[in-house]
C-alpha atoms as a PDB file:
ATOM      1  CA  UNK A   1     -29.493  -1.859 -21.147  1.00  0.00           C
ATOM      2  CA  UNK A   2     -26.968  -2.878 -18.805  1.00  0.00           C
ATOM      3  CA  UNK A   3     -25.047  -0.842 -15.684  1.00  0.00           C
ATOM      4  CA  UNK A   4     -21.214  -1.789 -14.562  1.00  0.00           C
ATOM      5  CA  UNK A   5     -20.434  -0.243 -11.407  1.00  0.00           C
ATOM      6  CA  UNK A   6     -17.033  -0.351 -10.366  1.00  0.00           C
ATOM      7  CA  UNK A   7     -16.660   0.651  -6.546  1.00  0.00           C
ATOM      8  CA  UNK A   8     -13.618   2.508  -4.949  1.00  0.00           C
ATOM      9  CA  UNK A   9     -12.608   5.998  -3.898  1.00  0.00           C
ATOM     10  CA  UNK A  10     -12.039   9.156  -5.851  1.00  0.00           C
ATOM     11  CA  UNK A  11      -8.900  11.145  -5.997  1.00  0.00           C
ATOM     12  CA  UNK A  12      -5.207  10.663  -6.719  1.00  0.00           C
ATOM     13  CA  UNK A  13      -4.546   9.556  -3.476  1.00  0.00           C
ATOM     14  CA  UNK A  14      -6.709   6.614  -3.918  1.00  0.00           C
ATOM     15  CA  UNK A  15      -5.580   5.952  -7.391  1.00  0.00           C
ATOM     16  CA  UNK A  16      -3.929   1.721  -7.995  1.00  0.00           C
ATOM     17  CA  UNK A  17      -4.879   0.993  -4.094  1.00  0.00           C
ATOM     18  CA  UNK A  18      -6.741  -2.737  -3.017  1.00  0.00           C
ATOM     19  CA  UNK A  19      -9.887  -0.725  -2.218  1.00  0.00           C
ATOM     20  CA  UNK A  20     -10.033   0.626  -6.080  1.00  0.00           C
ATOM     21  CA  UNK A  21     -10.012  -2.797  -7.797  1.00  0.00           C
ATOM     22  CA  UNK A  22     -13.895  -1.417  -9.125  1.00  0.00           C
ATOM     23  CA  UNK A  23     -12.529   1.472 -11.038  1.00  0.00           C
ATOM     24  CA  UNK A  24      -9.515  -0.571 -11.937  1.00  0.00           C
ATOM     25  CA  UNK A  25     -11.759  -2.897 -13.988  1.00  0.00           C
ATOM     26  CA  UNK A  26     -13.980   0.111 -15.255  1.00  0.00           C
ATOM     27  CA  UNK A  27     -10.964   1.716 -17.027  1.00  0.00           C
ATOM     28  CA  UNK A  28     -10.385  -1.843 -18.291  1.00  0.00           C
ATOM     29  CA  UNK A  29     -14.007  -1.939 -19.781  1.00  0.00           C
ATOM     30  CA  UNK A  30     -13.358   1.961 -21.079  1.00  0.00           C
ATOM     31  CA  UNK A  31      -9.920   1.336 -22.659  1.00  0.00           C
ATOM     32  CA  UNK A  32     -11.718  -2.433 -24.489  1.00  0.00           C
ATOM     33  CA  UNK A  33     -15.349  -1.031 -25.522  1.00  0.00           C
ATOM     34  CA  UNK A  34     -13.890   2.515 -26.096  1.00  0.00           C
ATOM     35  CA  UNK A  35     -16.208   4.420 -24.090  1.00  0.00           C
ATOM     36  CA  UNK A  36     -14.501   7.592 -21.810  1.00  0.00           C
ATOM     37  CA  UNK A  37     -15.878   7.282 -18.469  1.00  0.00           C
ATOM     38  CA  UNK A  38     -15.891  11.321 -18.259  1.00  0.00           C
ATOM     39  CA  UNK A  39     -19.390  12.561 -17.925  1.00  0.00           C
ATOM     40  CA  UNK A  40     -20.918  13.613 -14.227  1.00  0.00           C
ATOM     41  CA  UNK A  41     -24.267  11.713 -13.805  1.00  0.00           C
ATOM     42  CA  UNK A  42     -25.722  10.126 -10.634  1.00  0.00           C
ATOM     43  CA  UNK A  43     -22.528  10.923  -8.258  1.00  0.00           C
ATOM     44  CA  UNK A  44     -20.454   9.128 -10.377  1.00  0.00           C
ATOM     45  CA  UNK A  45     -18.060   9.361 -13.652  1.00  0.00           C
ATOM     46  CA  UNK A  46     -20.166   7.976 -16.060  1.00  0.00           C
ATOM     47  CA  UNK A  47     -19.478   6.529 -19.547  1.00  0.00           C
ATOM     48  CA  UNK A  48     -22.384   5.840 -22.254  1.00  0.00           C
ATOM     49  CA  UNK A  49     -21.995   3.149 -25.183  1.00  0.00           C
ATOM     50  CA  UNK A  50     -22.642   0.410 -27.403  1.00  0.00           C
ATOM     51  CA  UNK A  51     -21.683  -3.195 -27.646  1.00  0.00           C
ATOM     52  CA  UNK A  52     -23.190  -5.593 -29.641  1.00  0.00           C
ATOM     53  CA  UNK A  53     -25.961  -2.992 -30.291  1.00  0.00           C
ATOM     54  CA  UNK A  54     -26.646  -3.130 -26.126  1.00  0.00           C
ATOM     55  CA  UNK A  55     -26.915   0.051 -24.483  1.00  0.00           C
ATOM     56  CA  UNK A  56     -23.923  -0.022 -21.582  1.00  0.00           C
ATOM     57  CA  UNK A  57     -23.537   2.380 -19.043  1.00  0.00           C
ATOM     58  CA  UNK A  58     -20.153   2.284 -17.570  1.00  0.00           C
ATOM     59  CA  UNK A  59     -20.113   4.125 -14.143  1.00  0.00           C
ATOM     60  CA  UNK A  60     -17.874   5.416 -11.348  1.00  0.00           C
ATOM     61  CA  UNK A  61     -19.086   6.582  -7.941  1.00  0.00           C
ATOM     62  CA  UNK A  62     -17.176   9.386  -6.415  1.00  0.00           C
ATOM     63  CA  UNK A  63     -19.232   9.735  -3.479  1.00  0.00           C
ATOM     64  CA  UNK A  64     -16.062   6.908  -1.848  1.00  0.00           C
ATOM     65  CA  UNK A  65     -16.948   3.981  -0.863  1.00  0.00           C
ATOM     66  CA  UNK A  66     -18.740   3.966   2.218  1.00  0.00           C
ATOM     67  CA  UNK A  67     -21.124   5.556   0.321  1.00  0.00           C
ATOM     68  CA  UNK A  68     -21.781   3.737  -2.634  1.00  0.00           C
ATOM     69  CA  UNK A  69     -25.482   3.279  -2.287  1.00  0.00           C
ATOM     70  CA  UNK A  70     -25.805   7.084  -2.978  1.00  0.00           C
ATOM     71  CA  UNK A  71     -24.590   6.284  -6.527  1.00  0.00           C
ATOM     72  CA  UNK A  72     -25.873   3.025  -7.315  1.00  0.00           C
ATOM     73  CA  UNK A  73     -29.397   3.904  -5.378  1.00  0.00           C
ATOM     74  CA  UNK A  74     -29.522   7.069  -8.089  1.00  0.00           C
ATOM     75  CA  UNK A  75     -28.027   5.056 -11.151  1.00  0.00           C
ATOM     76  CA  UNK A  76     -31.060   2.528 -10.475  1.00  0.00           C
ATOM     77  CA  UNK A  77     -34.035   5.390 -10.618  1.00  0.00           C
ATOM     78  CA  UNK A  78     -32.256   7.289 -13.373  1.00  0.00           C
ATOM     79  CA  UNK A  79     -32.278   4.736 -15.608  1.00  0.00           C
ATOM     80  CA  UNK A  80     -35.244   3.167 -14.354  1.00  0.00           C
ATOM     81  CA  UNK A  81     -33.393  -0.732 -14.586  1.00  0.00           C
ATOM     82  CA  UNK A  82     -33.484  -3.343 -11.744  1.00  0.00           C
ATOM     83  CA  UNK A  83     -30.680  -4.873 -10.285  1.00  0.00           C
ATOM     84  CA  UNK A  84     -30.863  -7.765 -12.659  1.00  0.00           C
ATOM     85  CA  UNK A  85     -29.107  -5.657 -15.141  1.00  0.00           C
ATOM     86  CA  UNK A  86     -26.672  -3.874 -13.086  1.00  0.00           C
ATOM     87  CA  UNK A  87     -22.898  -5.568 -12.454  1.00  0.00           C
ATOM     88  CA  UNK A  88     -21.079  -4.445  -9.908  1.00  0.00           C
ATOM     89  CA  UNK A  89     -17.113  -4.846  -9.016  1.00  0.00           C
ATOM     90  CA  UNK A  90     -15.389  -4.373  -5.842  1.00  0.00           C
ATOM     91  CA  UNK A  91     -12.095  -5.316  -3.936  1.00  0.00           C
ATOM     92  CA  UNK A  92     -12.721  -8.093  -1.560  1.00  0.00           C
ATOM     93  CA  UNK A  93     -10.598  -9.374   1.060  1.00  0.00           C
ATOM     94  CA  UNK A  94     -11.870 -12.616   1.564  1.00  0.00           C
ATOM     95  CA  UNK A  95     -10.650 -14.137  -1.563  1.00  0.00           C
ATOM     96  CA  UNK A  96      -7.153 -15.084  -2.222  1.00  0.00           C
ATOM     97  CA  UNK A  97      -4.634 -12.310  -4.096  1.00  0.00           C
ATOM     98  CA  UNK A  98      -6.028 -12.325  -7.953  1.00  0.00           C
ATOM     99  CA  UNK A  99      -8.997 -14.663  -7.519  1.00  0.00           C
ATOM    100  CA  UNK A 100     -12.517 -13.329  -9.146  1.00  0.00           C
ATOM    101  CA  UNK A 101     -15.868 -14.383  -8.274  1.00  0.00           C
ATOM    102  CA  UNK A 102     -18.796 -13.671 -10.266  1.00  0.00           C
ATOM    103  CA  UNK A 103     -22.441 -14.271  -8.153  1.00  0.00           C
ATOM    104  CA  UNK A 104     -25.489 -13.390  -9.157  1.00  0.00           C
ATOM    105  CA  UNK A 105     -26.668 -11.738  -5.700  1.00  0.00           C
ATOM    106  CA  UNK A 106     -25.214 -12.138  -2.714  1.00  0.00           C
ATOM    107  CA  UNK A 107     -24.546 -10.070   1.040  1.00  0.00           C
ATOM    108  CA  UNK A 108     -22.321  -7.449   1.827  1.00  0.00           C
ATOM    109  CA  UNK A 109     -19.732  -9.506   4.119  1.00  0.00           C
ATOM    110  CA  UNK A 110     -17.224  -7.248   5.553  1.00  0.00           C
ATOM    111  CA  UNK A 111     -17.439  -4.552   2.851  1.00  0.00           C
ATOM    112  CA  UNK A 112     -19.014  -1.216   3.644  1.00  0.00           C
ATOM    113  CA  UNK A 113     -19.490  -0.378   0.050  1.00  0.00           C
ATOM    114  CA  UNK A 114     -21.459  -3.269  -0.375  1.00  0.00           C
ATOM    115  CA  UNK A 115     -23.342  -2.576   2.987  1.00  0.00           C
ATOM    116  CA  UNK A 116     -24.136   0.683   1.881  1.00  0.00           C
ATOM    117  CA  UNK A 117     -25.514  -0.220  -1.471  1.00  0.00           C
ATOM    118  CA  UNK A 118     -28.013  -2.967   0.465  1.00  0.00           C
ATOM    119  CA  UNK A 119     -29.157  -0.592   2.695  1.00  0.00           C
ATOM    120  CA  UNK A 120     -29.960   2.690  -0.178  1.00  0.00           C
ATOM    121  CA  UNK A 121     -31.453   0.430  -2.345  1.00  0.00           C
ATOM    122  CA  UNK A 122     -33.180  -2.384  -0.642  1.00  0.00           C
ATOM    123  CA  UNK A 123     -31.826  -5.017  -2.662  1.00  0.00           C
ATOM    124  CA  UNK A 124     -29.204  -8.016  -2.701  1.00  0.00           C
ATOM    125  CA  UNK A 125     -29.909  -8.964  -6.257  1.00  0.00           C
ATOM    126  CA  UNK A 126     -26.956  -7.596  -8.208  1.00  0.00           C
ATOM    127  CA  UNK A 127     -24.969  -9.402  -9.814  1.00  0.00           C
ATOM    128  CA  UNK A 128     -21.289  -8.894  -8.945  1.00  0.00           C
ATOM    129  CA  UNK A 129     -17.840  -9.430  -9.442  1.00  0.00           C
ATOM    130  CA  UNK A 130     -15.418  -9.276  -6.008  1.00  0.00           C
ATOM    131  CA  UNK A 131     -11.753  -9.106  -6.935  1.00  0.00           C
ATOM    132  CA  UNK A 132      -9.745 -11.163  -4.442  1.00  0.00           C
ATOM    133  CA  UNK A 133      -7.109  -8.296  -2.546  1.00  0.00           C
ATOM    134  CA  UNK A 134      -5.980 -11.297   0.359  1.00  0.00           C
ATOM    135  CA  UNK A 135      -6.487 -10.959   3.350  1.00  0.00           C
ATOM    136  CA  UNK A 136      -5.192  -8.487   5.736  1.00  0.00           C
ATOM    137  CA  UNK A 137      -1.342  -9.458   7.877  1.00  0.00           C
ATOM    138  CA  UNK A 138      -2.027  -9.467  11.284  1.00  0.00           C
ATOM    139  CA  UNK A 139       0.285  -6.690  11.949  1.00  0.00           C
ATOM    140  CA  UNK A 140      -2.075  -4.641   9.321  1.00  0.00           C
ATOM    141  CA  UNK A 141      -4.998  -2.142  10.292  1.00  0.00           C
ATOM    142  CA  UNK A 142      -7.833  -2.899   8.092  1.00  0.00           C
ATOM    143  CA  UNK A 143      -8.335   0.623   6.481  1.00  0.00           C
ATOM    144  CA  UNK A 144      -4.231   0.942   6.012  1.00  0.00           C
ATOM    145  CA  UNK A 145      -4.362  -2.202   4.154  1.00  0.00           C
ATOM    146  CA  UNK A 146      -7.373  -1.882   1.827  1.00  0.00           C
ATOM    147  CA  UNK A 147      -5.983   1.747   1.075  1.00  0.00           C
ATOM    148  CA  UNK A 148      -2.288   0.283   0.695  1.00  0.00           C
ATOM    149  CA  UNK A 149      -0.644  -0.419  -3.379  1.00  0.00           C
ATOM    150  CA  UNK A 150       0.585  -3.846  -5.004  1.00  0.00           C
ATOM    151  CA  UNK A 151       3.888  -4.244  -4.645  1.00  0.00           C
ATOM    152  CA  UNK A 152       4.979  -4.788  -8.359  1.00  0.00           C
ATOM    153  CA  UNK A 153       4.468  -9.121  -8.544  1.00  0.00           C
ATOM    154  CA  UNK A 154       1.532  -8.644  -7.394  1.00  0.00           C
ATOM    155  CA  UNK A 155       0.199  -5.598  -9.671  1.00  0.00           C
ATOM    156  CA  UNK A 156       1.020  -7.804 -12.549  1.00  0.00           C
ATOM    157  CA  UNK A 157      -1.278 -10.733 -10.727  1.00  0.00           C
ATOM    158  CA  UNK A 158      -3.878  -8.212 -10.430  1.00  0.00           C
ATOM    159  CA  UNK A 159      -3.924  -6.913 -14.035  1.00  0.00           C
ATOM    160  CA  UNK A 160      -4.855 -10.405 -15.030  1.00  0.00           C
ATOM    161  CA  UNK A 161      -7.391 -10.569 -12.387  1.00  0.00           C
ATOM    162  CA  UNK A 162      -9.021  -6.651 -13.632  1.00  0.00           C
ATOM    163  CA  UNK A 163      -8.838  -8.419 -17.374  1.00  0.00           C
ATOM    164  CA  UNK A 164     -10.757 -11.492 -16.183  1.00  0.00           C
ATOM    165  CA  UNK A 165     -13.177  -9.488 -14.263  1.00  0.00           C
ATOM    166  CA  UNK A 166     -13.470  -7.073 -17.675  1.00  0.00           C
ATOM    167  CA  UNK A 167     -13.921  -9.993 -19.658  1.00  0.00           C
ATOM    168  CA  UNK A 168     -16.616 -11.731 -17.447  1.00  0.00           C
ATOM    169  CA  UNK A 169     -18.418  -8.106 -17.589  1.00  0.00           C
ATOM    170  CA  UNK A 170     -18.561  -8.780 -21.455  1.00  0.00           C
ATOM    171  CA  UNK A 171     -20.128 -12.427 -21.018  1.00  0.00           C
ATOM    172  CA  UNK A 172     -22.916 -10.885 -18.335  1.00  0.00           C
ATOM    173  CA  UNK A 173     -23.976  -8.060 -21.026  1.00  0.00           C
ATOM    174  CA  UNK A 174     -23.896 -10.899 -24.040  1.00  0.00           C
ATOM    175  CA  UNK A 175     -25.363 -14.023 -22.652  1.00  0.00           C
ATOM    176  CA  UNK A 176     -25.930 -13.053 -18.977  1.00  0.00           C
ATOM    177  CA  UNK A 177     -25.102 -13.807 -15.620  1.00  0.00           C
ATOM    178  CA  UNK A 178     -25.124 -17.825 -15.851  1.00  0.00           C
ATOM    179  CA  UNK A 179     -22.310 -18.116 -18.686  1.00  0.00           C
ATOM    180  CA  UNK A 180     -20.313 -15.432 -16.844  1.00  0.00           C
ATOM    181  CA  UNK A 181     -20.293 -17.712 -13.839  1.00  0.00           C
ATOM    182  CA  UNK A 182     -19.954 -20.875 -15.551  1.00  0.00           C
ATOM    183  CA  UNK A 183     -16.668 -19.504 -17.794  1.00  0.00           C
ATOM    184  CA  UNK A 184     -14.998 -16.938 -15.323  1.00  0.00           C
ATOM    185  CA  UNK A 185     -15.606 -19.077 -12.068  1.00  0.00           C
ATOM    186  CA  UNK A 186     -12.580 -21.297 -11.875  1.00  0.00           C
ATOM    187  CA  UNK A 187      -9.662 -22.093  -9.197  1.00  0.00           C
END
């Protein structure tokens, strides 16, 4: 059995915005593996299915995002899985406009989603998939920015990055983390 977390905020408001790239590649994973991500389970929108015969659990937190570990922290005991089989995606803003980055394990950085999760659950060892958002303009108040839409180039630069990210998500639950790396890692 495998987990995909996608991270970001609940709510219309929140809806397309840098800090919902998670969800975005969720409803990518939904639409492909058709699996509605509809159900309430562990403080999250949660979708149950099959691919390749592998049970996959596609889930999305609404607990927002400073939060996360609430979710993920639950999603781990209810299904009683380690964090070797969980995949998680998030927005990051270290990483150019479009870029993906699939890791094994890995820190929190400057995300509190990803701080959050560390802290409820006492692990680092999830692998993960950070979709690049750029960095913030100077002129730009952190929050503002990670809560601000693509302008239209760069929603279409996005979608490829949320059907990369999906696509990597496929390669962790068939032949694991190491392939995904290897194939979905490149400049």
């Amino acid at each position: 059995m495998h987990v995909l977390i996608g991270l970001g905020n609940p709510g219309a408001q929140y809806a397309h915005t840098r800090h919902n790239c998670g969800f975005e590649v969720i409803d990518r994973l939904s639409r492909m593996w058709n699996i509605p991500v509809d159900r309430s389970k562990c403080r999250g929108l949660a979708g149950d299915g099959r691919l390749d015969g592998e049970r996959v659990i596609l889930l999305k937190p609404q607990t927002f995002m400073n939060l996360s570990g609430d979710c993920v922290a639950e999603a781990l005991r209810w299904y009683k899985i380690g964090p070797q089989n969980v995949m998680i995606f998030s927005d990051d803003i270290d990483l150019p406009l479009g870029v993906i980055r699939v890791r094994p394990f890995g820190g929190a950085g400057t995300h509190n989603g990803w701080r959050d999760i560390l802290l409820k659950t006492g692990s680092d060892r999830f692998p993960r998939v950070r979709v690049g958002v750029g960095g913030k303009p100077p002129e730009w108040d952190l929050a503002d920015w990670v809560l601000s839409r693509f302008s239209p180039d760069d929603q279409k630069l996005m979608d490829d990055a949320f059907q990369r990210a999906a696509e990597a998500a496929e390669c962790f639950v068939r032949h694991g983390i190491e392939d995904a790396m290897n194939l979905y890692n490149r400049k």
